[in-house]
PDB file of N, CA and C in Angstrom:
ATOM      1  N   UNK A   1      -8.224  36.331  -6.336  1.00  0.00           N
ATOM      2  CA  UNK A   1      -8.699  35.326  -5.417  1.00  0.00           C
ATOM      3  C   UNK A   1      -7.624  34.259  -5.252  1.00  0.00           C
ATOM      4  N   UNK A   2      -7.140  33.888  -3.756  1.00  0.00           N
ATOM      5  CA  UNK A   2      -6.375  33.006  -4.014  1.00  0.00           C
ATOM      6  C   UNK A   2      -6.728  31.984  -3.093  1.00  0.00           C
ATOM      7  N   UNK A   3      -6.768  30.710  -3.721  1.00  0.00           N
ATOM      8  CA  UNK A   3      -7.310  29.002  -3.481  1.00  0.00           C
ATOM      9  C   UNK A   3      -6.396  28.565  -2.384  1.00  0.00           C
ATOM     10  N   UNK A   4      -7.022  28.392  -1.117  1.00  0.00           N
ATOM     11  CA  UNK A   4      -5.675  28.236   0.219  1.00  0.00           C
ATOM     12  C   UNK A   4      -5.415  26.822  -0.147  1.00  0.00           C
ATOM     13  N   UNK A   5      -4.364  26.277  -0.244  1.00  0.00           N
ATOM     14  CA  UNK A   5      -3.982  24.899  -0.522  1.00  0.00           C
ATOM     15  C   UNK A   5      -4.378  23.646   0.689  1.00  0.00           C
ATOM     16  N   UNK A   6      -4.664  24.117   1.230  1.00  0.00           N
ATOM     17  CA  UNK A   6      -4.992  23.439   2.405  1.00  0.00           C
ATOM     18  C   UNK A   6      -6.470  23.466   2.886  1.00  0.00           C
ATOM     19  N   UNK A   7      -7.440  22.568   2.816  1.00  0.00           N
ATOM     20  CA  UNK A   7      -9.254  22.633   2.972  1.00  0.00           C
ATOM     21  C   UNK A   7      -9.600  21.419   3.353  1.00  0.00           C
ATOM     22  N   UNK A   8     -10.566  21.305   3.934  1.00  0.00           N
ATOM     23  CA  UNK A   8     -10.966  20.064   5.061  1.00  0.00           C
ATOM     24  C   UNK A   8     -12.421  19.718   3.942  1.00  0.00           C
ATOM     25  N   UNK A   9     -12.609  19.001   4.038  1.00  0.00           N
ATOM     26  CA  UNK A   9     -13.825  18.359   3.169  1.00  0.00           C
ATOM     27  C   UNK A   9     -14.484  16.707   3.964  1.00  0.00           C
ATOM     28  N   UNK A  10     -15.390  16.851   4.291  1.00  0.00           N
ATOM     29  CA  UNK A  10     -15.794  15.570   4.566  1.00  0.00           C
ATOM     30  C   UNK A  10     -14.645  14.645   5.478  1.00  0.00           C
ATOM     31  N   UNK A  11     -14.292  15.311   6.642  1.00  0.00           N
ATOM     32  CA  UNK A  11     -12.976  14.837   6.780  1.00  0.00           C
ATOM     33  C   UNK A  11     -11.843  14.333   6.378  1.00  0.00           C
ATOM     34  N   UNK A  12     -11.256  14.592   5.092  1.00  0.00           N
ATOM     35  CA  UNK A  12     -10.240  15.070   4.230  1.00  0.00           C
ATOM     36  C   UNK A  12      -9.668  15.917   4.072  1.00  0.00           C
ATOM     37  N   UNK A  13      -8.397  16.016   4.052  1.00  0.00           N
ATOM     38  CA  UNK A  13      -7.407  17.520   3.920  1.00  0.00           C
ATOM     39  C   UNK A  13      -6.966  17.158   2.480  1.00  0.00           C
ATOM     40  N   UNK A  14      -6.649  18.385   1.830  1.00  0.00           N
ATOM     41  CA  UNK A  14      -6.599  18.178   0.561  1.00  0.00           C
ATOM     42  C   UNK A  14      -5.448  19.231   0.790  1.00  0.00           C
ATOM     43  N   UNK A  15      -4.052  18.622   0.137  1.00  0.00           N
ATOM     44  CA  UNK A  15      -2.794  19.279  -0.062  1.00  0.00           C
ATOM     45  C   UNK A  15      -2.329  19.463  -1.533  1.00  0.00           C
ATOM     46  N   UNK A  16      -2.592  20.815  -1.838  1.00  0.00           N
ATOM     47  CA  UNK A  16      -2.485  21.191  -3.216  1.00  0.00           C
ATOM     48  C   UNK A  16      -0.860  20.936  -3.269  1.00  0.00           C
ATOM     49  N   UNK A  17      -0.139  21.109  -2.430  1.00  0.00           N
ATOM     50  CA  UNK A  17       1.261  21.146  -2.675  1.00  0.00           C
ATOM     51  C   UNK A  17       1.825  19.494  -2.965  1.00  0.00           C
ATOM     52  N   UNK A  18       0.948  18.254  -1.893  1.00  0.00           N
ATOM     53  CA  UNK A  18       1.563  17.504  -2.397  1.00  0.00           C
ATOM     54  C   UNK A  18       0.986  17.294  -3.443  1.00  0.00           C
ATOM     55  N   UNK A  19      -0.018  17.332  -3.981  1.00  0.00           N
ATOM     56  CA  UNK A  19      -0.958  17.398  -5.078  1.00  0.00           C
ATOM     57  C   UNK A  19       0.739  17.092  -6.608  1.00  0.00           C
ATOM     58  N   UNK A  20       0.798  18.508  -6.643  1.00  0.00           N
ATOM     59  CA  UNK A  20       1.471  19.246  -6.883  1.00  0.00           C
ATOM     60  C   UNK A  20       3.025  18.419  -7.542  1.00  0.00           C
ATOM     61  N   UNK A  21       3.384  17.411  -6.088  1.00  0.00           N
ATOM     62  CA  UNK A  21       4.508  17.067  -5.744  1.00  0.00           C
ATOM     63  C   UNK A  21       4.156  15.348  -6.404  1.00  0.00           C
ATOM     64  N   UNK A  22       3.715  15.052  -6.461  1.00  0.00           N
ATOM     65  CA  UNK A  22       2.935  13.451  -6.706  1.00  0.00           C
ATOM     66  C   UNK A  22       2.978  13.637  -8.584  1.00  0.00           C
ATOM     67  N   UNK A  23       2.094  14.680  -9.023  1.00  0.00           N
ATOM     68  CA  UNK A  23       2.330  14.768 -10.472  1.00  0.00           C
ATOM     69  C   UNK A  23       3.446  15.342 -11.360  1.00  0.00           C
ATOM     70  N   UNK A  24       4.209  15.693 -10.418  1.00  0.00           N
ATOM     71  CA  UNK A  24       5.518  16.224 -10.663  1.00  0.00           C
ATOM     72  C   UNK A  24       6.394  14.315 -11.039  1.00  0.00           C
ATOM     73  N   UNK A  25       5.891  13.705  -9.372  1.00  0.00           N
ATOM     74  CA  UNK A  25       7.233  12.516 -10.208  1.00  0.00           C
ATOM     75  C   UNK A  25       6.396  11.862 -11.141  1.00  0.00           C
ATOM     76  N   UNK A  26       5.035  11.730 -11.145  1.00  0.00           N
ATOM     77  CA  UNK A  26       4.647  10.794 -11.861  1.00  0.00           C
ATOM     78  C   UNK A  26       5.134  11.466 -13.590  1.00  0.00           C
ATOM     79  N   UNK A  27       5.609  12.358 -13.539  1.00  0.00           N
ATOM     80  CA  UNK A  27       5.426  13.065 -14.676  1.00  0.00           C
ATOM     81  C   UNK A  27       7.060  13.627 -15.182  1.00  0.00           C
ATOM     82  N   UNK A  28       7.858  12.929 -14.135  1.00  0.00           N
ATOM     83  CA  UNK A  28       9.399  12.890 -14.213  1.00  0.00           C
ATOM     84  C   UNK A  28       9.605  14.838 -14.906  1.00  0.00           C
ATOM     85  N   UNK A  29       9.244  15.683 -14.120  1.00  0.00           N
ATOM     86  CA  UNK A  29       9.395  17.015 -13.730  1.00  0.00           C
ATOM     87  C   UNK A  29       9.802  17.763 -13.116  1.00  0.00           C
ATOM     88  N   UNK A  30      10.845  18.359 -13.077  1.00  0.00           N
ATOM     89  CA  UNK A  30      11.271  19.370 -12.124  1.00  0.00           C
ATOM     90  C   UNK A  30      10.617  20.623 -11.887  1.00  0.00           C
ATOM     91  N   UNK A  31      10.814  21.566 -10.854  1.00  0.00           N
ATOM     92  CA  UNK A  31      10.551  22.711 -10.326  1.00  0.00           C
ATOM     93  C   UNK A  31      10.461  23.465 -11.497  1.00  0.00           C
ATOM     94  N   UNK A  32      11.882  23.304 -12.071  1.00  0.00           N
ATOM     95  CA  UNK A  32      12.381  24.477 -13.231  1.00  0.00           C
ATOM     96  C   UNK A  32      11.766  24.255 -14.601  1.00  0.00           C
ATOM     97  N   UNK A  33      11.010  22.342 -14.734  1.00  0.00           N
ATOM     98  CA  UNK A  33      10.448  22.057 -15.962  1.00  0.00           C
ATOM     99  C   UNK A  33       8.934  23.086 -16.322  1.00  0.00           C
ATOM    100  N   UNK A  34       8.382  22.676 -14.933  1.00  0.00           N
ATOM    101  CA  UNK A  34       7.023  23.302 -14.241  1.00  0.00           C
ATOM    102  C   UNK A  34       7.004  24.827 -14.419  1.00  0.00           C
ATOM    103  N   UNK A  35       8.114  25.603 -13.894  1.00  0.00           N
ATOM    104  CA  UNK A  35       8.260  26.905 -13.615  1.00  0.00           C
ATOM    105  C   UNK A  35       8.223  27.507 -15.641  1.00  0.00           C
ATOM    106  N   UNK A  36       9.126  26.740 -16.346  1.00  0.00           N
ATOM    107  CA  UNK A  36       9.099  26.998 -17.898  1.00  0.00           C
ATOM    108  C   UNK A  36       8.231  26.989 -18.727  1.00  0.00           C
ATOM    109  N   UNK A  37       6.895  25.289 -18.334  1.00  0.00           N
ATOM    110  CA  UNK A  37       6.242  25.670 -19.492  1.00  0.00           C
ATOM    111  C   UNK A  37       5.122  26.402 -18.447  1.00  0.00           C
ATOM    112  N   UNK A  38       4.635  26.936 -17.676  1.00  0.00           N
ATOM    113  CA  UNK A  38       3.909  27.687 -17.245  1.00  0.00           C
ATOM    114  C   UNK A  38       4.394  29.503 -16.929  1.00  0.00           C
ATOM    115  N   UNK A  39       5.537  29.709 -17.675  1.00  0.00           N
ATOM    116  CA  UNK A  39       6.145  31.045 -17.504  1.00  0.00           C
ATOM    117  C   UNK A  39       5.881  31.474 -16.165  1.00  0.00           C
ATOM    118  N   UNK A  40       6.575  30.676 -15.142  1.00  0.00           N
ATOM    119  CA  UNK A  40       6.999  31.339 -13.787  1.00  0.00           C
ATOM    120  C   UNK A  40       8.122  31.216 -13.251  1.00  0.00           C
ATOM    121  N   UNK A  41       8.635  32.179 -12.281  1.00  0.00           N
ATOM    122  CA  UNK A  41      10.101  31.304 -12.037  1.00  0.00           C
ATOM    123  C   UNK A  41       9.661  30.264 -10.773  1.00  0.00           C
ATOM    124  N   UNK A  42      11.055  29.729 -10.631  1.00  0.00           N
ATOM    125  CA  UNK A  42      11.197  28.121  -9.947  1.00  0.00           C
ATOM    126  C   UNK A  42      10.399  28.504  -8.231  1.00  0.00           C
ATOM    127  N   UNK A  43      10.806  30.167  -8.073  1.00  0.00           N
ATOM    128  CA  UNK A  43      10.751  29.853  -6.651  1.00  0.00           C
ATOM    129  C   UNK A  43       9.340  30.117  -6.602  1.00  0.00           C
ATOM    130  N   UNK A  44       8.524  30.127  -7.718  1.00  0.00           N
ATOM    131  CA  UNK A  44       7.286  30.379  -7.223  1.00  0.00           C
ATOM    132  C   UNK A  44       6.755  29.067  -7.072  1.00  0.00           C
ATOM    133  N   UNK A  45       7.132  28.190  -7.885  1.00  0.00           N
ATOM    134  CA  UNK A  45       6.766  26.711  -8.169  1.00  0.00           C
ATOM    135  C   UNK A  45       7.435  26.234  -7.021  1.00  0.00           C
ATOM    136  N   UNK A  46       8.032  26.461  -6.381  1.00  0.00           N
ATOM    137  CA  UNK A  46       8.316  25.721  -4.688  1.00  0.00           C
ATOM    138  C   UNK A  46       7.654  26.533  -3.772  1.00  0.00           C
ATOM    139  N   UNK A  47       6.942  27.774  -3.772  1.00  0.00           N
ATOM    140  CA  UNK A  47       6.274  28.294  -3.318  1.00  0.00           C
ATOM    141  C   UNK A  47       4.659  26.884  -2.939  1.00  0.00           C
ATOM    142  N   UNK A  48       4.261  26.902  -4.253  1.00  0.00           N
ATOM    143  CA  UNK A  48       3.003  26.311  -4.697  1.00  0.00           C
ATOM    144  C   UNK A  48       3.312  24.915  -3.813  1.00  0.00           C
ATOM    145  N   UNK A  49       4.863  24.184  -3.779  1.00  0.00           N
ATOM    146  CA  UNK A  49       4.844  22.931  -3.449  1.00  0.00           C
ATOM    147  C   UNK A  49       5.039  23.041  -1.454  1.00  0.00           C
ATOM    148  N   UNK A  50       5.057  24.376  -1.278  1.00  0.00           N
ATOM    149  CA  UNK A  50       5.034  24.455   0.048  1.00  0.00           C
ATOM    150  C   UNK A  50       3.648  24.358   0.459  1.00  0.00           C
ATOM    151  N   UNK A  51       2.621  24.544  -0.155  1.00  0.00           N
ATOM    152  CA  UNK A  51       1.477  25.082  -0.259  1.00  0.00           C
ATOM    153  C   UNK A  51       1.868  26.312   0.347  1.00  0.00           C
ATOM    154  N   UNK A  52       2.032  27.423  -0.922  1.00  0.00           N
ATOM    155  CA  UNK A  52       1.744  28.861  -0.621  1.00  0.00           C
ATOM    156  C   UNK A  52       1.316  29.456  -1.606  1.00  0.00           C
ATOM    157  N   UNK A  53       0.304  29.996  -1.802  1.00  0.00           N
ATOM    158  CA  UNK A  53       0.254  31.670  -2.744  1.00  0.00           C
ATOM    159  C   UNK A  53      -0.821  30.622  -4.296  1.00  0.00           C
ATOM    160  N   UNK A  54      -1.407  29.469  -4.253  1.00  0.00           N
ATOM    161  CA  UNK A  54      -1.616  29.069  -5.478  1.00  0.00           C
ATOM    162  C   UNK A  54      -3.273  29.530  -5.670  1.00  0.00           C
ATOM    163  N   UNK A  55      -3.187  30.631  -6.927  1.00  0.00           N
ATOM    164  CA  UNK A  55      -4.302  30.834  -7.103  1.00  0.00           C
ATOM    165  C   UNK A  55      -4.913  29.724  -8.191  1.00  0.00           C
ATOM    166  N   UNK A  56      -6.661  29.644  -8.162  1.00  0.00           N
ATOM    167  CA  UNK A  56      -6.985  29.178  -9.096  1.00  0.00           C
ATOM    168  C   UNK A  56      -6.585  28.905 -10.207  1.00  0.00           C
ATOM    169  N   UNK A  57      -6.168  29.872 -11.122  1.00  0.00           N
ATOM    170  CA  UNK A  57      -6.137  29.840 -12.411  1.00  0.00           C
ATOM    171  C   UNK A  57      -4.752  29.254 -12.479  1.00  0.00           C
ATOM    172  N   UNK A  58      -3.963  29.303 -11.635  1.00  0.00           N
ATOM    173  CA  UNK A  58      -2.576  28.655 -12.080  1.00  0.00           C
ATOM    174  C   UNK A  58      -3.528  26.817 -11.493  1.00  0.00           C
ATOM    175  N   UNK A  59      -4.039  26.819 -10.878  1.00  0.00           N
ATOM    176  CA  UNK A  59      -4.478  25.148 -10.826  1.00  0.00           C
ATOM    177  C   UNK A  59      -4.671  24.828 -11.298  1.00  0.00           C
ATOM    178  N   UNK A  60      -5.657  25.446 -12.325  1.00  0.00           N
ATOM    179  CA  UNK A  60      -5.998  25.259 -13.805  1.00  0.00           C
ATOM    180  C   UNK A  60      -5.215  25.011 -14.655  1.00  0.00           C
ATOM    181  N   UNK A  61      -4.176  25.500 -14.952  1.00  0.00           N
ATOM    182  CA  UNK A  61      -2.783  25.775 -15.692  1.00  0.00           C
ATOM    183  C   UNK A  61      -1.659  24.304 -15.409  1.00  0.00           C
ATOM    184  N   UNK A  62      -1.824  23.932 -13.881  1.00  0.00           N
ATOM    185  CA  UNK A  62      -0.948  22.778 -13.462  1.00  0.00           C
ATOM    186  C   UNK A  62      -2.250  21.517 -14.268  1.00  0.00           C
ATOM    187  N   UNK A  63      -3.489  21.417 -14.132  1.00  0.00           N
ATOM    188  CA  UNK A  63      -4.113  20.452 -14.407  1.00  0.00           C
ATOM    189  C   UNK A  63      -4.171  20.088 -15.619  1.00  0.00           C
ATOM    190  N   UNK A  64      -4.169  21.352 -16.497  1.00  0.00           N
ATOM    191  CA  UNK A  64      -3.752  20.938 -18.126  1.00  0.00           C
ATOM    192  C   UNK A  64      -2.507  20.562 -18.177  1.00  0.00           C
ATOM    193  N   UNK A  65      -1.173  21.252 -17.584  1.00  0.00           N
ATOM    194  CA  UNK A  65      -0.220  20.305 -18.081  1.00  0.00           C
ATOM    195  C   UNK A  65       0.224  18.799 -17.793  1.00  0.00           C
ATOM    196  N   UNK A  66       0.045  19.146 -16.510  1.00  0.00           N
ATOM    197  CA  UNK A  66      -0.595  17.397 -16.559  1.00  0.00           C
ATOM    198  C   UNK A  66      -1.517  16.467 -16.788  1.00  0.00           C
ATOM    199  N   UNK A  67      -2.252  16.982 -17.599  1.00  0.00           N
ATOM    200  CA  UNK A  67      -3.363  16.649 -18.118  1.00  0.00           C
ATOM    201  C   UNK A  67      -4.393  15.578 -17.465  1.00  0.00           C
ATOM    202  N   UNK A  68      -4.812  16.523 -16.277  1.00  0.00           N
ATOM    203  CA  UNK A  68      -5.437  15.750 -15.255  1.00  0.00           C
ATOM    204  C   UNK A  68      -6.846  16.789 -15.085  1.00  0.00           C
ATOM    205  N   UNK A  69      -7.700  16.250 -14.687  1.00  0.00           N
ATOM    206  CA  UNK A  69      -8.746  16.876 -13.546  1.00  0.00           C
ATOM    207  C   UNK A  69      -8.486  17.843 -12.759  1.00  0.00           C
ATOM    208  N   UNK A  70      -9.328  18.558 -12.582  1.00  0.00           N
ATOM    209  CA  UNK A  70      -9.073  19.064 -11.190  1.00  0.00           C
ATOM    210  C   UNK A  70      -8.691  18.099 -10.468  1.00  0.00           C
ATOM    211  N   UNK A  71     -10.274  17.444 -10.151  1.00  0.00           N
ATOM    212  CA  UNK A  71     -10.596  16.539  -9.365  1.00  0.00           C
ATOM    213  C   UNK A  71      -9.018  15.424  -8.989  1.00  0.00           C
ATOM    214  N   UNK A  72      -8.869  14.827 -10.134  1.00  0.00           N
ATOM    215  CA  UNK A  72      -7.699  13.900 -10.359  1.00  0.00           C
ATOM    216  C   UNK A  72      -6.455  14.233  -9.268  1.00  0.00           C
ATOM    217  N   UNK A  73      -6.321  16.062 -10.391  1.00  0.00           N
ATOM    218  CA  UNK A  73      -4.759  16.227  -9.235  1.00  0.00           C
ATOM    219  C   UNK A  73      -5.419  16.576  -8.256  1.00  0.00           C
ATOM    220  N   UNK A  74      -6.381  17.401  -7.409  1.00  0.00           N
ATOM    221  CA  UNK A  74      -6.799  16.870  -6.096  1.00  0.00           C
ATOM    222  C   UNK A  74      -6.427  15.762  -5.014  1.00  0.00           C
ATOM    223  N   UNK A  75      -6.997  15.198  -5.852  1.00  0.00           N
ATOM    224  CA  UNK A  75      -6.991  13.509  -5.203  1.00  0.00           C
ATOM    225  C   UNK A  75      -5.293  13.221  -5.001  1.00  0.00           C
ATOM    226  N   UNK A  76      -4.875  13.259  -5.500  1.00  0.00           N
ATOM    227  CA  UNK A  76      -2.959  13.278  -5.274  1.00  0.00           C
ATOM    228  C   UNK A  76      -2.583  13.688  -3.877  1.00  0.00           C
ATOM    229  N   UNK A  77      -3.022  15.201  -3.259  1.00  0.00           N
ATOM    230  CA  UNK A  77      -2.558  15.137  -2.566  1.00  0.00           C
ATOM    231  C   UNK A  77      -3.830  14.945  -1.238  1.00  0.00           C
ATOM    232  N   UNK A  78      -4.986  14.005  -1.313  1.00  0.00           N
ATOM    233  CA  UNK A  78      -5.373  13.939  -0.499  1.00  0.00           C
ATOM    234  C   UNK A  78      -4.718  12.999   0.720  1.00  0.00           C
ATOM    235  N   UNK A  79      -4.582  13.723   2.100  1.00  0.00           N
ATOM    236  CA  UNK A  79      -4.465  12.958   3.075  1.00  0.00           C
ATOM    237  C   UNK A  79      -5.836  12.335   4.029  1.00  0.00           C
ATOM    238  N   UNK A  80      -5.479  11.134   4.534  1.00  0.00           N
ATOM    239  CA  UNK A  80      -6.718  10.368   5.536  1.00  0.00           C
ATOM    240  C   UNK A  80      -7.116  11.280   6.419  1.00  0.00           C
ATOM    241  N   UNK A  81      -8.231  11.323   7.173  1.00  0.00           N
ATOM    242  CA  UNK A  81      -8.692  11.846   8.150  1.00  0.00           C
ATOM    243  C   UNK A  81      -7.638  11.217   9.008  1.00  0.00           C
ATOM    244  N   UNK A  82      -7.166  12.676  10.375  1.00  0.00           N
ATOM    245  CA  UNK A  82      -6.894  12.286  11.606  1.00  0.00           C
ATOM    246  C   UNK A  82      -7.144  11.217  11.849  1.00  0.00           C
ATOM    247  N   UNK A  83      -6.057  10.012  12.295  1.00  0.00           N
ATOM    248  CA  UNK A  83      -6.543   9.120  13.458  1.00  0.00           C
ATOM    249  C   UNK A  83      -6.722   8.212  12.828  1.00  0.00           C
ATOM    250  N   UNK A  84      -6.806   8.175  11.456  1.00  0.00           N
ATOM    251  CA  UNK A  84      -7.443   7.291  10.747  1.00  0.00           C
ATOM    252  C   UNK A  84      -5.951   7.003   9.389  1.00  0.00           C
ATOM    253  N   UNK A  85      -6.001   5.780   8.678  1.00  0.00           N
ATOM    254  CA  UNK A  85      -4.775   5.396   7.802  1.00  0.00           C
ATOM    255  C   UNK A  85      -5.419   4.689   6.600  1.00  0.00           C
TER     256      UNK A  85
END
């Protein structure tokens, strides 16, 4: 099953990639830090920050190492509704 990074909610878009990209600096991390302790290589982890290909269980996997929520890293990459700031 794979989790499309991109989903509309209550007029909210939710971007797993910047998600992704937000706990990366807060967390002074690279591609290749990410790609190591989760045993993947880098280009899959720029894959994920494109939003492409991120299944569940690796979300799971990004939320423990950053030791966040779902919910939490969610919220990272939420953008405003259209039209709206």
């Amino acid at each position: 099953m794979t989790f499309h990074s991109s989903a509309v909610d209550i007029g909210h878009v939710y971007h797993l990639g910047e998600s992704l990209k937000a706990a990366q600096k807060e967390a002074s991390l690279s591609n290749g830090d990410v790609a190591k302790a989760l045993g993947v290589g880098v280009v899959q982890v720029s894959r994920w920050r494109g939003w492409q290909d991120m299944r569940f269980s690796r979300l799971m996997s990004l939320c423990a190492l950053f030791n966040m929520t779902v919910e939490e890293f969610v919220e990272l990459g939420i953008a405003p509704p259209a039209g709206r700031v």
